[in-house]
C-alpha atoms as a PDB file:
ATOM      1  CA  UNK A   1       0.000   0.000   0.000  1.00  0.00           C
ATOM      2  CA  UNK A   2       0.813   3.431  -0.844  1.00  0.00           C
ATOM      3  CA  UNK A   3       0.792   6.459   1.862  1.00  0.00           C
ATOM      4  CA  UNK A   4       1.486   9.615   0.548  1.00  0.00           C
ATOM      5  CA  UNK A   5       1.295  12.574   3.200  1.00  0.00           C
ATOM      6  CA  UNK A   6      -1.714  10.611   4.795  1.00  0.00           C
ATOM      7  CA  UNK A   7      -3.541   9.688   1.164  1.00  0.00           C
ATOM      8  CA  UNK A   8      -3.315   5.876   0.298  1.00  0.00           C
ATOM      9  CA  UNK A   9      -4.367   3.842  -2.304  1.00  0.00           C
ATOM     10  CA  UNK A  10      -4.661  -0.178  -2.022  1.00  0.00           C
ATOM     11  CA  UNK A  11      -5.329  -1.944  -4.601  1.00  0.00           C
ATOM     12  CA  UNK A  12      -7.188  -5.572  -4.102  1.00  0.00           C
ATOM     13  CA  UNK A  13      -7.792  -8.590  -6.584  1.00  0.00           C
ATOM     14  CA  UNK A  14     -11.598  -9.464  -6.263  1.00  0.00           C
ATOM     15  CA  UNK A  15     -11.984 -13.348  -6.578  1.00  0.00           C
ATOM     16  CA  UNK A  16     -15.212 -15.069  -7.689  1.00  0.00           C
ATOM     17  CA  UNK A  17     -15.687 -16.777  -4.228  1.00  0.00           C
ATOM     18  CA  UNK A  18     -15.973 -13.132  -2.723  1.00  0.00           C
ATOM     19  CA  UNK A  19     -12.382 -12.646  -1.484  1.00  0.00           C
ATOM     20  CA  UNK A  20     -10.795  -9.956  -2.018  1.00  0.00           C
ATOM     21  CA  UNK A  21      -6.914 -10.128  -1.985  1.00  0.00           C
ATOM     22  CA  UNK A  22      -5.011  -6.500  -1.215  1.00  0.00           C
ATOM     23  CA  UNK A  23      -1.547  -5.760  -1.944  1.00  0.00           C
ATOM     24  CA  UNK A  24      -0.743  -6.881   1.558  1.00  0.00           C
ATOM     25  CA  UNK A  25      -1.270 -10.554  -0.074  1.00  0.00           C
ATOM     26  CA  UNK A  26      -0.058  -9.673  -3.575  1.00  0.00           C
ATOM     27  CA  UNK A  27       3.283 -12.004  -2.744  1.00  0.00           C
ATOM     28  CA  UNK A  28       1.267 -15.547  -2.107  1.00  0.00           C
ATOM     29  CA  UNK A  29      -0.242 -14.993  -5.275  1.00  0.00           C
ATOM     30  CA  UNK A  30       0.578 -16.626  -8.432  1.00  0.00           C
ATOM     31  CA  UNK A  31      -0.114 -16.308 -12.369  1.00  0.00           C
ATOM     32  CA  UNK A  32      -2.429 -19.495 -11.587  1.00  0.00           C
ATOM     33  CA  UNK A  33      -4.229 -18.068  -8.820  1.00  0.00           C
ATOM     34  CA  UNK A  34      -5.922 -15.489 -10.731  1.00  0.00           C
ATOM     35  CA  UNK A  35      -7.842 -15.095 -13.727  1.00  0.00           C
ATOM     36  CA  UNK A  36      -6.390 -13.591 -17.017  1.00  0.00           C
ATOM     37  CA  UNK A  37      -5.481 -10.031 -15.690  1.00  0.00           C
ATOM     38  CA  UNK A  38      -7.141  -8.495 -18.643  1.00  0.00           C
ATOM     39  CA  UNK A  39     -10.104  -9.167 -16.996  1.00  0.00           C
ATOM     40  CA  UNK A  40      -9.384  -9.561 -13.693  1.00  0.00           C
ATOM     41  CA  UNK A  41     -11.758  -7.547 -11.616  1.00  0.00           C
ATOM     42  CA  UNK A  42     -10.780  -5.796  -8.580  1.00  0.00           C
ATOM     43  CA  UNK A  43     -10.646  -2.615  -6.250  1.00  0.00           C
ATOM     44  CA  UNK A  44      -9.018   0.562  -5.434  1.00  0.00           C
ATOM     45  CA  UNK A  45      -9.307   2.244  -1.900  1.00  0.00           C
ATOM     46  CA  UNK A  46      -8.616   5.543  -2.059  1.00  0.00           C
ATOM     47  CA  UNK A  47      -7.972   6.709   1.903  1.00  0.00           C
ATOM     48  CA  UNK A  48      -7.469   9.871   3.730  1.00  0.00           C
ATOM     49  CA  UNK A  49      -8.061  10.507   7.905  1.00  0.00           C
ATOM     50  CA  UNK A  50     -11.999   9.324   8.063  1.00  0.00           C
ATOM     51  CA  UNK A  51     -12.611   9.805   4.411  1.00  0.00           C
ATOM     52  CA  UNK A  52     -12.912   6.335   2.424  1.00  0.00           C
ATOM     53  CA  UNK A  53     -13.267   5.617  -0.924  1.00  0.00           C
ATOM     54  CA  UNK A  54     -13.927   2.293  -2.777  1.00  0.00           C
ATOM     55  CA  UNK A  55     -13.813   2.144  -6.761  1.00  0.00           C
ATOM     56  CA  UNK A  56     -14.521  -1.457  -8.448  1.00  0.00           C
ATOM     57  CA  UNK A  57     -13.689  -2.411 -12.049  1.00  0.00           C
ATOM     58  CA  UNK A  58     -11.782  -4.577 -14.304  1.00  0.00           C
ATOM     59  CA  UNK A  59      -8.288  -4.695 -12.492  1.00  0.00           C
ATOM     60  CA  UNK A  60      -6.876  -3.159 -15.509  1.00  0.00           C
ATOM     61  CA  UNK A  61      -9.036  -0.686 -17.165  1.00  0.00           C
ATOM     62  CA  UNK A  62      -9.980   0.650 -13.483  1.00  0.00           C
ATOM     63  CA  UNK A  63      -5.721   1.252 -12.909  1.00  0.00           C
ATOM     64  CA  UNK A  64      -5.115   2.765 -16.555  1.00  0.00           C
ATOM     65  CA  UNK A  65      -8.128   5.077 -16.104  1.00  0.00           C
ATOM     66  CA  UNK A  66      -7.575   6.107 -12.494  1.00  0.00           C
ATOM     67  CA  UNK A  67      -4.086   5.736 -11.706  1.00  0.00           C
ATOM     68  CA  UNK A  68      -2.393   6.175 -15.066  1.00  0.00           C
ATOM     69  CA  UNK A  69      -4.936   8.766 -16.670  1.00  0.00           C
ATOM     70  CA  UNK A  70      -6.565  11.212 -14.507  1.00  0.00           C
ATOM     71  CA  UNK A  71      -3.337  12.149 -12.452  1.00  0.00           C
ATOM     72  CA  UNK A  72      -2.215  14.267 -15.506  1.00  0.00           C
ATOM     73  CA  UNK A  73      -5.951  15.487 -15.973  1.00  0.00           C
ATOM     74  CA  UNK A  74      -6.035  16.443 -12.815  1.00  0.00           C
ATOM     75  CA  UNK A  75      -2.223  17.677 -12.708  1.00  0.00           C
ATOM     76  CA  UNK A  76      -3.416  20.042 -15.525  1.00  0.00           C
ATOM     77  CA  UNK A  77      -6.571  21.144 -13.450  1.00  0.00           C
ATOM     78  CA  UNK A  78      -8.956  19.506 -15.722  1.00  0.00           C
ATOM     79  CA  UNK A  79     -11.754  17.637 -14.005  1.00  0.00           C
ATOM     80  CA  UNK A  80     -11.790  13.800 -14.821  1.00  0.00           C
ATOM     81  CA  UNK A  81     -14.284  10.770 -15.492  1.00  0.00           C
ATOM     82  CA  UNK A  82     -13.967   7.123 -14.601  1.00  0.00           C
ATOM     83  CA  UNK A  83     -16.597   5.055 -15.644  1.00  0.00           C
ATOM     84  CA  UNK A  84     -16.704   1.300 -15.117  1.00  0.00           C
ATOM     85  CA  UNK A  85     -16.255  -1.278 -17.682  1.00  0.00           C
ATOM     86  CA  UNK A  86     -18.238  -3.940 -15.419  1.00  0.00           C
ATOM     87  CA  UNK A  87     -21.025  -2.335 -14.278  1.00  0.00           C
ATOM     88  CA  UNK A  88     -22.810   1.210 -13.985  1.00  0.00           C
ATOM     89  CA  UNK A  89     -20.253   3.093 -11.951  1.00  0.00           C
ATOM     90  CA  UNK A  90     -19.254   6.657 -13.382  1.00  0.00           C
ATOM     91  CA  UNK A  91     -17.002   8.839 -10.752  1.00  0.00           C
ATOM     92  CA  UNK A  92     -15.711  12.291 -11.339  1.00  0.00           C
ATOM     93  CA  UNK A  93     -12.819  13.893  -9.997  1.00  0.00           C
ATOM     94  CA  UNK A  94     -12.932  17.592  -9.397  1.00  0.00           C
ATOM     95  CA  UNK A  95     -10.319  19.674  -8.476  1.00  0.00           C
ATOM     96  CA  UNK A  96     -10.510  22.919  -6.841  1.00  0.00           C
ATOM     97  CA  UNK A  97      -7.928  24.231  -5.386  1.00  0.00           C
ATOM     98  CA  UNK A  98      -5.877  22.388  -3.436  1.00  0.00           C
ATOM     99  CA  UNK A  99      -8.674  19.531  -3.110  1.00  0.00           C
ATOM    100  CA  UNK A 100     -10.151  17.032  -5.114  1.00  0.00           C
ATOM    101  CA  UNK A 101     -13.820  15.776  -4.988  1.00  0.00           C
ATOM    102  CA  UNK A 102     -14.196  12.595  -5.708  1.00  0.00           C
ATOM    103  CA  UNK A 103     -17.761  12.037  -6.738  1.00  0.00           C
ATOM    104  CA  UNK A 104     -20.536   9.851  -6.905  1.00  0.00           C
ATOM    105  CA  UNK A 105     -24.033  10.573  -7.881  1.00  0.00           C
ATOM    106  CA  UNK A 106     -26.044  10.651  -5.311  1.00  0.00           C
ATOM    107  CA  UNK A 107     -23.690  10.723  -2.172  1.00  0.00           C
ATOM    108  CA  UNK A 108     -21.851  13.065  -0.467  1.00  0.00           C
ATOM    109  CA  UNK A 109     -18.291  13.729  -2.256  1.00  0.00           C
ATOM    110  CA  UNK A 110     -15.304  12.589  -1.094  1.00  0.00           C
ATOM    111  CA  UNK A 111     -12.623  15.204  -0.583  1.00  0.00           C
ATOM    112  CA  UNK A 112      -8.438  14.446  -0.809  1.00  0.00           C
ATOM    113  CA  UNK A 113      -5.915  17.150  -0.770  1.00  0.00           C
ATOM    114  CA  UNK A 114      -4.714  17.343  -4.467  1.00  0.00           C
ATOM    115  CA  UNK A 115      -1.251  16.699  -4.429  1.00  0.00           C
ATOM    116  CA  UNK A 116      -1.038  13.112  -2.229  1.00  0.00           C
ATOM    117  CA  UNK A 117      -3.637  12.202  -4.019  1.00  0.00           C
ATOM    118  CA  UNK A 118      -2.443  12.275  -7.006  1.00  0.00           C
ATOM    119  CA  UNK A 119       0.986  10.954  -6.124  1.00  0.00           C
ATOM    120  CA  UNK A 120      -0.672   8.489  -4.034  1.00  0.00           C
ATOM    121  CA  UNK A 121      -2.647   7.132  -7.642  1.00  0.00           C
ATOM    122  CA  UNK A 122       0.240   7.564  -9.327  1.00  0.00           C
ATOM    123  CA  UNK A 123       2.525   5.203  -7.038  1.00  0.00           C
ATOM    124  CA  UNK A 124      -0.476   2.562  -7.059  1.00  0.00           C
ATOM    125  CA  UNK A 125      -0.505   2.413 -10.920  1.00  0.00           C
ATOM    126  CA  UNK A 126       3.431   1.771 -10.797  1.00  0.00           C
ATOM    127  CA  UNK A 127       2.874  -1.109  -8.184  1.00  0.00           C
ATOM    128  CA  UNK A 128       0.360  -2.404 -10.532  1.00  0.00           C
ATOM    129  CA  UNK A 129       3.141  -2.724 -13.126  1.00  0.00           C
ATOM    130  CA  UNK A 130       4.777  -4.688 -11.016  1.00  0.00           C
ATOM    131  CA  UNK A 131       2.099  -7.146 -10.387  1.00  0.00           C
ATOM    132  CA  UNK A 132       1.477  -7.357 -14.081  1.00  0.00           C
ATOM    133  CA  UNK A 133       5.208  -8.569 -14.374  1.00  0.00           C
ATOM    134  CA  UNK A 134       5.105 -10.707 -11.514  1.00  0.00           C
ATOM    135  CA  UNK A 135       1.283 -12.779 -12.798  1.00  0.00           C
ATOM    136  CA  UNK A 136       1.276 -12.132 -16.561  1.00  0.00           C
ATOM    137  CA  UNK A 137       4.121 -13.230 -17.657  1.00  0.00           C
ATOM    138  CA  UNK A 138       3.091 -13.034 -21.381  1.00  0.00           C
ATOM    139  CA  UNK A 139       1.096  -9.746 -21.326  1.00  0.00           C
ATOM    140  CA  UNK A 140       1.789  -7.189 -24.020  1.00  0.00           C
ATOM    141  CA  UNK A 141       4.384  -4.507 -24.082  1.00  0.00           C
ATOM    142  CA  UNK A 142       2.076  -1.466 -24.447  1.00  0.00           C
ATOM    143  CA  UNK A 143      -0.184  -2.758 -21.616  1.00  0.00           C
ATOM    144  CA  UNK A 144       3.221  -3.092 -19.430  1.00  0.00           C
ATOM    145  CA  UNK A 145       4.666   0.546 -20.661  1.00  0.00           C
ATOM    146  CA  UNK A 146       1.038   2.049 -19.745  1.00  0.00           C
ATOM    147  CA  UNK A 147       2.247   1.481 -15.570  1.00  0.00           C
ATOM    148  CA  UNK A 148       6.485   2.287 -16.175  1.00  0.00           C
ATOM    149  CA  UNK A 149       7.666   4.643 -13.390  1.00  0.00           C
END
C-alpha cells in the first residue's frame, strides 16, 4: 500500500468466491491463482483521515483510467471521469484548489488534498506494473509501458 502525506491507495484482486486479496497478499499470489489479468476484476481504496473511498472495475481498465490517466488530468486542473467497464459506476474527480472531490451521484463527495492524491494514484498504478510482471508473464508490451515509473 501506498501512503502519501496521509492519502493511500490499495489496490485488491476481487476473486469469484468473494475474497478480495489486497496488496498486503499480492506475494502468495501466483499467475495461476488469478484469472487472465485483462479481466481480472478488482478494487481501489482511495484513503485519507476518516474519508474512504472504494472504486470497483476490471483490475486493468480501473488502474489505466484512475491511476495512469486522470493524475495528468487532474495535474493540468482539468476535471476527470472514470466510468466502469463492469457495471454502472461513473465517478468524477474535481479539483478545486488544493482539493479534489471525488464524486458519486447521489452521495456526499469525497474530498483528498490534491497533491497526495495524485501521487498516491500515481505510485499505485506503478505497483500495478509490477504485479502485471510478476502474474502475466506473457502480457503485451504497451499494456506493461502504460504502468512504467
Amino acid at each position: 500500500m501506498n501512503a502519501t502525506a496521509d492519502v493511500t491507495a490499495e489496490l485488491g484482486i476481487a476473486f469469484r468466491d468473494g475474497r478480495v486479496v489486497h496488496e498486503d497478499g499480492f506475494a502468495d499470489l501466483s499467475p495461476e491463482n488469478v484469472l487472465g489479468l485483462d479481466s481480472q476484476e478488482g478494487v481501489l481504496v482511495l484513503r485519507h483521515g476518516d474519508t474512504h473511498c472504494q472504486l470497483g472495475d476490471v483490475l486493468l481498465n480501473l488502474v489505466s483510467t484512475v491511476c495512469v490517466e486522470i493524475p495528468s488530468q487532474l495535474e493540468a486542473g482539468e476535471q476527470a471521469w472514470f466510468g466502469a467497464y463492469a457495471s454502472e459506476m461513473v465517478m468524477s474527480f474535481r479539483p478545486s484548489g488544493d482539493t479534489i472531490s471525488v464524486i458519486d451521484e447521489g452521495i456526499p463527495p469525497y474530498d483528498f488534498p490534491a497533491a497526495p492524491l495524485i501521487a498516491a494514484l500515481q505510485a499505485a498504478g506503478q505497483r500495478y506494473g509490477v504485479l502485471l510482471r510478476a502474474l502475466w508473464p506473457d502480457a503485451p508490451q504497451d499494456v506493461l509501458d502504460q504502468f512504467s515509473a
